[in-house]
C-alpha atoms as a PDB file:
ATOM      1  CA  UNK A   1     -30.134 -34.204-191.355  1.00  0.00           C
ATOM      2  CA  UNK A   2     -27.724 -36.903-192.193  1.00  0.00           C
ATOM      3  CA  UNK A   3     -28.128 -40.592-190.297  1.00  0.00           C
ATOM      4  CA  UNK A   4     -25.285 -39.753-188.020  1.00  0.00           C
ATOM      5  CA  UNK A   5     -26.967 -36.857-186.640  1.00  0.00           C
ATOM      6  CA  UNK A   6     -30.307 -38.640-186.427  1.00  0.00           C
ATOM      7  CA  UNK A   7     -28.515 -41.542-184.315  1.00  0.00           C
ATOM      8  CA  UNK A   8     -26.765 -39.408-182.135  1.00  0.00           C
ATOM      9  CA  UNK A   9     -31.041 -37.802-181.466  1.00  0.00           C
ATOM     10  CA  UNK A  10     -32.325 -41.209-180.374  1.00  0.00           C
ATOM     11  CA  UNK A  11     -29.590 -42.172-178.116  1.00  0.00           C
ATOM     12  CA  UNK A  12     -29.760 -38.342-176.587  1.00  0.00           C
ATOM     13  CA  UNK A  13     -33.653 -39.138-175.898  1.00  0.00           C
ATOM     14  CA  UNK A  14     -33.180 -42.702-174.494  1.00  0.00           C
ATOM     15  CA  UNK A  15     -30.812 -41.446-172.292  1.00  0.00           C
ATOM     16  CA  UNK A  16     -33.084 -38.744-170.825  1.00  0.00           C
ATOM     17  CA  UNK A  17     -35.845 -41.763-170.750  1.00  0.00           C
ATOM     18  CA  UNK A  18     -33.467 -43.792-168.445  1.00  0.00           C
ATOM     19  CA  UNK A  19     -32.729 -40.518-165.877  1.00  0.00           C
ATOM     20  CA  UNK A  20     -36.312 -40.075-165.657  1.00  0.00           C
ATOM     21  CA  UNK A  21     -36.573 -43.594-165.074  1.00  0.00           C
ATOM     22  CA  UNK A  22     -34.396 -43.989-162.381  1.00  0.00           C
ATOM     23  CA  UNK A  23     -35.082 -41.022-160.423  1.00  0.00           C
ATOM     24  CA  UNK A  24     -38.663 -41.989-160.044  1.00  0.00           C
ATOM     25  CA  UNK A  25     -37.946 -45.531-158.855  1.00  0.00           C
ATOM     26  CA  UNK A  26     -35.432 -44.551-156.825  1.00  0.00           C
ATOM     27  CA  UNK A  27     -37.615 -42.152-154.859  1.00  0.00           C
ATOM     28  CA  UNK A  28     -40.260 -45.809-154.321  1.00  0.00           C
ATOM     29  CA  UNK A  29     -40.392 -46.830-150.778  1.00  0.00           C
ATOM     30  CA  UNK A  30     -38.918 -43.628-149.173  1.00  0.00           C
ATOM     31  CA  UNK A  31     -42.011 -42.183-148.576  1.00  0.00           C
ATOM     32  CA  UNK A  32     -42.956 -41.146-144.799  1.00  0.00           C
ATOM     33  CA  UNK A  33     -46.118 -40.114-145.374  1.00  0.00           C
ATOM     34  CA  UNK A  34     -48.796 -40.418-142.519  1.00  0.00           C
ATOM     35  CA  UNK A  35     -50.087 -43.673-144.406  1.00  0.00           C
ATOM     36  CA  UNK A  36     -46.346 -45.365-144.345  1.00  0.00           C
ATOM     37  CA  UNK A  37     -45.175 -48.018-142.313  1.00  0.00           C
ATOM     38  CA  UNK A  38     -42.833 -45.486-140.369  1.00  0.00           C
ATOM     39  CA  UNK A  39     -45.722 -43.474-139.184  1.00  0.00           C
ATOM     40  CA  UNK A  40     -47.686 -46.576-137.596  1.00  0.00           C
ATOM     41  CA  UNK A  41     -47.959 -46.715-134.050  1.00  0.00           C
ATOM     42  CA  UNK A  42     -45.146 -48.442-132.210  1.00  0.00           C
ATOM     43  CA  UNK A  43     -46.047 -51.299-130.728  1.00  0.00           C
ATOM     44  CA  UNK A  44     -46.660 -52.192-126.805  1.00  0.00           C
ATOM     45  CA  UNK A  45     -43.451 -52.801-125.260  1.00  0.00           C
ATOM     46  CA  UNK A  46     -43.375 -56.220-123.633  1.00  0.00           C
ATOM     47  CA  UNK A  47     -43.750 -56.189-119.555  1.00  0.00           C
ATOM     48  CA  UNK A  48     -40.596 -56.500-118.039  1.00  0.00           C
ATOM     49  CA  UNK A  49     -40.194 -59.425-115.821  1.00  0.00           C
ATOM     50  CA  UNK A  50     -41.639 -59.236-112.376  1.00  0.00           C
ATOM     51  CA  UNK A  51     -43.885 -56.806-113.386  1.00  0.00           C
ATOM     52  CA  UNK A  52     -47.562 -57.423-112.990  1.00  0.00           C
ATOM     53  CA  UNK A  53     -49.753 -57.105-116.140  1.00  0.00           C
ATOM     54  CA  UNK A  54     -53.272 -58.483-115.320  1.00  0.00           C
ATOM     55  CA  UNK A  55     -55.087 -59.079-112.069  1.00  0.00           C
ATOM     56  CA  UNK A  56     -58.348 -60.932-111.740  1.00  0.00           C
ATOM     57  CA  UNK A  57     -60.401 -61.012-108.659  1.00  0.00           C
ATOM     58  CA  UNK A  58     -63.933 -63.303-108.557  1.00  0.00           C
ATOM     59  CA  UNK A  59     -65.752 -64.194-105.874  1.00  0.00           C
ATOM     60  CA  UNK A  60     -69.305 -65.636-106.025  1.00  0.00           C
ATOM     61  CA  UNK A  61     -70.804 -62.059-105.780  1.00  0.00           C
ATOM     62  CA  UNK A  62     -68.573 -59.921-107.817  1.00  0.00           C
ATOM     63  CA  UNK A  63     -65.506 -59.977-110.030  1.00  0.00           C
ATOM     64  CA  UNK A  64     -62.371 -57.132-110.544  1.00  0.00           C
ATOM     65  CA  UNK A  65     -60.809 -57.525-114.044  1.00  0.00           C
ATOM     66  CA  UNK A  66     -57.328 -55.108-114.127  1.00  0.00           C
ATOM     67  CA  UNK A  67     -55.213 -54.861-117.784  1.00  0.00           C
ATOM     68  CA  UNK A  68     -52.627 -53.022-116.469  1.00  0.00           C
ATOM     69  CA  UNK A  69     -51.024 -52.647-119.760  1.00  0.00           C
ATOM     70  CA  UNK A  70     -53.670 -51.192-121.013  1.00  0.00           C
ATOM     71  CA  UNK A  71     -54.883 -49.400-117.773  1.00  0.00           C
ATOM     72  CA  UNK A  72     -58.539 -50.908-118.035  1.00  0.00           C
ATOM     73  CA  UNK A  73     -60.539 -52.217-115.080  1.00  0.00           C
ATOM     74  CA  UNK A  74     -63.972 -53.633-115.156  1.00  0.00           C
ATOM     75  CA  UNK A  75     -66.219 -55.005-112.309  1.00  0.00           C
ATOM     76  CA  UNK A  76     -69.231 -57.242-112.022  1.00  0.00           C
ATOM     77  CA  UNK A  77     -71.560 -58.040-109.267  1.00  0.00           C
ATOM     78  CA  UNK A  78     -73.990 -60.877-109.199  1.00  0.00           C
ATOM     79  CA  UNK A  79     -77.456 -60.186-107.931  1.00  0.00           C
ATOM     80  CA  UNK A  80     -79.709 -63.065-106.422  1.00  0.00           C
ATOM     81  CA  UNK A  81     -83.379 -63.534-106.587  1.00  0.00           C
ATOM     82  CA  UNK A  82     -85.474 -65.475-103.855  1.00  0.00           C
ATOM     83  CA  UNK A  83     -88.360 -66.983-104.205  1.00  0.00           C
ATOM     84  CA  UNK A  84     -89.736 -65.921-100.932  1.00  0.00           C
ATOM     85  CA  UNK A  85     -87.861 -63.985 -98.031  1.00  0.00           C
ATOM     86  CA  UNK A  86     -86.709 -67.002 -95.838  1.00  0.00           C
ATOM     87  CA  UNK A  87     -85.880 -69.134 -99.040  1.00  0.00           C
ATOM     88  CA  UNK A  88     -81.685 -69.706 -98.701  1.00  0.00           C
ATOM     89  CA  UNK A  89     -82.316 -71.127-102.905  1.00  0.00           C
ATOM     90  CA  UNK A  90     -81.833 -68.347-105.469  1.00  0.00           C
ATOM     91  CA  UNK A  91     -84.494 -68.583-107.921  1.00  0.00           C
ATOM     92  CA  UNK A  92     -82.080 -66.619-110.660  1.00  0.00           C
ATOM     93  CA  UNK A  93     -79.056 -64.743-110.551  1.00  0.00           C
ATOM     94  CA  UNK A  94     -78.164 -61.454-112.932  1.00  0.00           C
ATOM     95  CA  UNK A  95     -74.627 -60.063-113.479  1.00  0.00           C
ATOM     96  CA  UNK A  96     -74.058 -56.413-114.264  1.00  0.00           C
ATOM     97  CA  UNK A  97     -71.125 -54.566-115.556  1.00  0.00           C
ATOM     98  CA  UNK A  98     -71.124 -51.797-112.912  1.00  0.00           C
ATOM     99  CA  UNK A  99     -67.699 -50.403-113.779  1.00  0.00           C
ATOM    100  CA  UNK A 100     -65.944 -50.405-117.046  1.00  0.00           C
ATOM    101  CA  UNK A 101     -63.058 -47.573-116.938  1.00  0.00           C
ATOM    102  CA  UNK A 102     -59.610 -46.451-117.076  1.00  0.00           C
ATOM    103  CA  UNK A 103     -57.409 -46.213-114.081  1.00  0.00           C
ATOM    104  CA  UNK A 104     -54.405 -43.859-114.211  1.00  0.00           C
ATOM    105  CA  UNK A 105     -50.611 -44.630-114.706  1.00  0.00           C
ATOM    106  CA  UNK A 106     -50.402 -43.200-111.127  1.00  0.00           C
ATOM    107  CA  UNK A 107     -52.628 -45.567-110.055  1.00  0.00           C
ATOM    108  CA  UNK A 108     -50.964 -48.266-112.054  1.00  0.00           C
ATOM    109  CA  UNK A 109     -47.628 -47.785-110.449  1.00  0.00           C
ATOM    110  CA  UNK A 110     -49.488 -47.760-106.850  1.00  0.00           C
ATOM    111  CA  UNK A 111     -50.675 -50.972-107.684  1.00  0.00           C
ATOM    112  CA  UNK A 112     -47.771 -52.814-108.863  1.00  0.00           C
ATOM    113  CA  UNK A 113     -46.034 -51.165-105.423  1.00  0.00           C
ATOM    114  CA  UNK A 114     -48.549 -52.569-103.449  1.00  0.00           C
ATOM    115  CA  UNK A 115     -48.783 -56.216-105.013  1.00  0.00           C
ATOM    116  CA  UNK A 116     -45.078 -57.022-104.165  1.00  0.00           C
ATOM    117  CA  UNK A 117     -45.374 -55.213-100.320  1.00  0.00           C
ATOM    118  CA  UNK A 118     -48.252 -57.012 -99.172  1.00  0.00           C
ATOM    119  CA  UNK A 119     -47.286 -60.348 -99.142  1.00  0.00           C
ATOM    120  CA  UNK A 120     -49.942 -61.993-101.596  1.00  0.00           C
ATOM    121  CA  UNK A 121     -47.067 -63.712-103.611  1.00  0.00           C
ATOM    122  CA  UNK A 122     -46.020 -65.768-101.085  1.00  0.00           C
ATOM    123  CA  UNK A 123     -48.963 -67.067 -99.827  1.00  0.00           C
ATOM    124  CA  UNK A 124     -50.350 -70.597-100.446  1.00  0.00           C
ATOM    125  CA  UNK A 125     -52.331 -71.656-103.332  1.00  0.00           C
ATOM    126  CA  UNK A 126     -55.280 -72.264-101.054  1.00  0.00           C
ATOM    127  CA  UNK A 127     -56.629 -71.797 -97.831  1.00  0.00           C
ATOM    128  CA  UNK A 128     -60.244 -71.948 -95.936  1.00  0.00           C
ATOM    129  CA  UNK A 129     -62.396 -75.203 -96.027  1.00  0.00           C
ATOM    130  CA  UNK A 130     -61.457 -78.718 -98.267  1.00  0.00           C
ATOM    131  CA  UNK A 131     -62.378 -79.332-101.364  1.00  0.00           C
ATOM    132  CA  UNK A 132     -65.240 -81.760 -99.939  1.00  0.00           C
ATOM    133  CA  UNK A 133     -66.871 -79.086 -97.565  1.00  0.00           C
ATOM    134  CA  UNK A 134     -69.609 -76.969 -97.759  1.00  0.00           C
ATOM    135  CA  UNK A 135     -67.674 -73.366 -98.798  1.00  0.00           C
ATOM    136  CA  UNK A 136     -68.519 -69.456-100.475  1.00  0.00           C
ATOM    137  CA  UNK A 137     -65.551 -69.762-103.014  1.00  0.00           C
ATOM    138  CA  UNK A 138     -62.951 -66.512-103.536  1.00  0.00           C
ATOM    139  CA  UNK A 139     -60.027 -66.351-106.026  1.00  0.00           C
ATOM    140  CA  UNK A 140     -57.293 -63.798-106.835  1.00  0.00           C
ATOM    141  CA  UNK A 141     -54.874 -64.372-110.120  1.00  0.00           C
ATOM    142  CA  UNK A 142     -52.124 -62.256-110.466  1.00  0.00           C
ATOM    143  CA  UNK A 143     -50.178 -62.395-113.900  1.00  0.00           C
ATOM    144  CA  UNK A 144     -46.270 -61.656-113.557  1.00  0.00           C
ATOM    145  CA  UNK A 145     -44.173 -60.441-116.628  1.00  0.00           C
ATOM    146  CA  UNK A 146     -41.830 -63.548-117.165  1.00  0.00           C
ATOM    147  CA  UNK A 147     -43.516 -65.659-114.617  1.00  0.00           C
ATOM    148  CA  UNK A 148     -46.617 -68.731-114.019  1.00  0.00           C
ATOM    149  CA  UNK A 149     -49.587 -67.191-112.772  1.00  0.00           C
ATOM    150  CA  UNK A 150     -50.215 -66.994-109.091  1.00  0.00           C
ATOM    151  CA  UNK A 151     -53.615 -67.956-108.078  1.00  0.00           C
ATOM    152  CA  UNK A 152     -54.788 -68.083-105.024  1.00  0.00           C
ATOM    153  CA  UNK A 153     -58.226 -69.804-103.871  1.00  0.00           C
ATOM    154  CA  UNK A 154     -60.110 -68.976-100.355  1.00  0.00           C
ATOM    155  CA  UNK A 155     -62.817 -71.492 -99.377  1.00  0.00           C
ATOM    156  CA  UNK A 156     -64.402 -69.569 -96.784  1.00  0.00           C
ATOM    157  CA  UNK A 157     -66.477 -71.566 -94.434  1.00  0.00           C
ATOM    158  CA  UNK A 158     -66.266 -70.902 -90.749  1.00  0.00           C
ATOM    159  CA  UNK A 159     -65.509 -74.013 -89.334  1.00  0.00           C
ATOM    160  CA  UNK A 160     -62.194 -73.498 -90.706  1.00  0.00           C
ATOM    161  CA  UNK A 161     -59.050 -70.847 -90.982  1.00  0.00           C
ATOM    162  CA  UNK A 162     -59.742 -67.302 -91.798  1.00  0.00           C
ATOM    163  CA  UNK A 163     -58.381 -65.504 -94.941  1.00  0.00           C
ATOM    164  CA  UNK A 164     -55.023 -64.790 -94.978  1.00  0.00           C
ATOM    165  CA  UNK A 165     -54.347 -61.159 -94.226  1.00  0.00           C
ATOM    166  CA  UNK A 166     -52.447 -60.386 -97.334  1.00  0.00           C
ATOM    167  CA  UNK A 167     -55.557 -61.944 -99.574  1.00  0.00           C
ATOM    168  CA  UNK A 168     -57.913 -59.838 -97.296  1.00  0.00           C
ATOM    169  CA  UNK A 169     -55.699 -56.843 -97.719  1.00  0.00           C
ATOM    170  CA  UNK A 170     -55.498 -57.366-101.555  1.00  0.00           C
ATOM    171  CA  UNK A 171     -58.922 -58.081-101.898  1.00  0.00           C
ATOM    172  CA  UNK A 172     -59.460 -54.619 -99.978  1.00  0.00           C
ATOM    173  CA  UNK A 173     -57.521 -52.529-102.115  1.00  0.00           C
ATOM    174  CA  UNK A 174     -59.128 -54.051-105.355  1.00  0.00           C
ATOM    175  CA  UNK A 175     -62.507 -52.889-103.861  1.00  0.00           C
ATOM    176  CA  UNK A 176     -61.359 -49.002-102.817  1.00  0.00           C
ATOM    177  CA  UNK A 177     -59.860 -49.124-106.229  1.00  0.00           C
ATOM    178  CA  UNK A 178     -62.882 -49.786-108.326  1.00  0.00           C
ATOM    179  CA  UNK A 179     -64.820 -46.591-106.064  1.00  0.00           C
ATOM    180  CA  UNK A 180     -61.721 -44.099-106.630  1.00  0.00           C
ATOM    181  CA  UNK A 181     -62.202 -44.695-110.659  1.00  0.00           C
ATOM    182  CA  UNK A 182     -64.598 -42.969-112.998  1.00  0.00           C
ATOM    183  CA  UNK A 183     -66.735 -45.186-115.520  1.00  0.00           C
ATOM    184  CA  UNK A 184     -69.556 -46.786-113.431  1.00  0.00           C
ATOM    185  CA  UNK A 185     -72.659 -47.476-115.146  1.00  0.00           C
ATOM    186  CA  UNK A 186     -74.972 -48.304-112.291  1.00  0.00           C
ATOM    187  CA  UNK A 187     -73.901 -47.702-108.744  1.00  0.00           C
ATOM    188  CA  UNK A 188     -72.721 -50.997-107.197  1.00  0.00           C
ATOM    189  CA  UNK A 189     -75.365 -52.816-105.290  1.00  0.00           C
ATOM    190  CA  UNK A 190     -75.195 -55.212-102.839  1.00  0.00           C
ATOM    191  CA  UNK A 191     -76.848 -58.741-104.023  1.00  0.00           C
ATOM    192  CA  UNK A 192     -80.622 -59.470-101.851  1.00  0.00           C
ATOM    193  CA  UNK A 193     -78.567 -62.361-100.022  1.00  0.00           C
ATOM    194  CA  UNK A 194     -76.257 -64.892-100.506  1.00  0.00           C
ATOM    195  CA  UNK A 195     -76.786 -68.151-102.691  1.00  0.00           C
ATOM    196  CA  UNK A 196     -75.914 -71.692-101.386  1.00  0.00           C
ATOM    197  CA  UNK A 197     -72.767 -72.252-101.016  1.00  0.00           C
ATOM    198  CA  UNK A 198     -71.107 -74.996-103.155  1.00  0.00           C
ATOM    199  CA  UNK A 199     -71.623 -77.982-102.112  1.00  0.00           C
ATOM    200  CA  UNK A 200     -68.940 -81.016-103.148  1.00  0.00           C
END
């Protein structure tokens, strides 16, 4: 074989090095496999303004806890001990998780529907007794999509105003809600009394 020829071999199998070459790293990063970046779950899309994404409901017996992105509600309820029967003192207090559960998109929707009708966004920030009186305390938080939460705080003591109607009505719903969902892990019991109420 003269040196031409054997020339004219090594540049015929470099060449065939390079096309293997390049079609291998040109087929890097198009894979869409289950364990690429194109299979991952989408994310969340963000809430759209005016839309309501959590709701939070405490009182000084029970609380209602609603993600309503992620359709998750969870209630509490605070149970009292008393020394004796005619003590008004709690000697110890226990919360339980009585529901922990998933509400529907249905229900969702119902939700959001009834937030904006009953009038709970346009009520005060607080109503009920002073700051400086003797009061049971009740709170509902509402977070809005693009907007500051609204919180609303009801000092009930009944030397003073009522709860407003659209609190009460809220408050309601939240309740009837937490019995029409699956999930409880004890049934909900009442607490053996009420404690003392706070005192300024």
């Amino acid at each position: 074989m003269t040196t031409t020829s054997r020339a004219r071999g090594r540049a015929s199998i470099r060449a065939a090095g390079l096309i293997i070459l390049f079609a291998l790293t040109a087929g890097c990063g198009t894979d869409k496999g289950p364990g690429s970046d194109a299979a991952a779950t989408p994310a969340e899309p963000a809430p759209a303004a005016g839309q309501v994404t959590r709701i939070r409901y405490a009182s000084w017996q029970e609380t209602i806890d609603i993600d309503a992105a992620r359709r998750t509600i969870v209630q509490t309820l605070t149970e009292y001990e008393y020394p004796n029967p005619v003590s008004g003192t709690p000697s110890r207090s226990r919360t339980r998780t009585v529901l922990d559960g998933m509400l529907t998109p249905e229900q969702i929707d119902a939700l959001q529907a009834f937030v904006g009708e009953s009038g709970f966004m346009a009520l005060k920030p607080a109503y009920g007794a002073p700051d400086d009186q003797r009061y049971y305390p009740y709170a509902i938080t509402v977070h809005v999509g693009g907007r500051k939460p609204k919180e609303v705080v009801y000092r009930s003591n009944p030397s003073y105003e009522e709860m407003p109607e659209p609190f009460r009505k809220l408050e309601a719903y939240l309740q009837e809600l937490c019995k029409a969902v699956p999930g409880k892990t004890t049934p909900p019991m009442p607490p053996q009394g009420s404690p003392p109420p706070i005192v300024p």
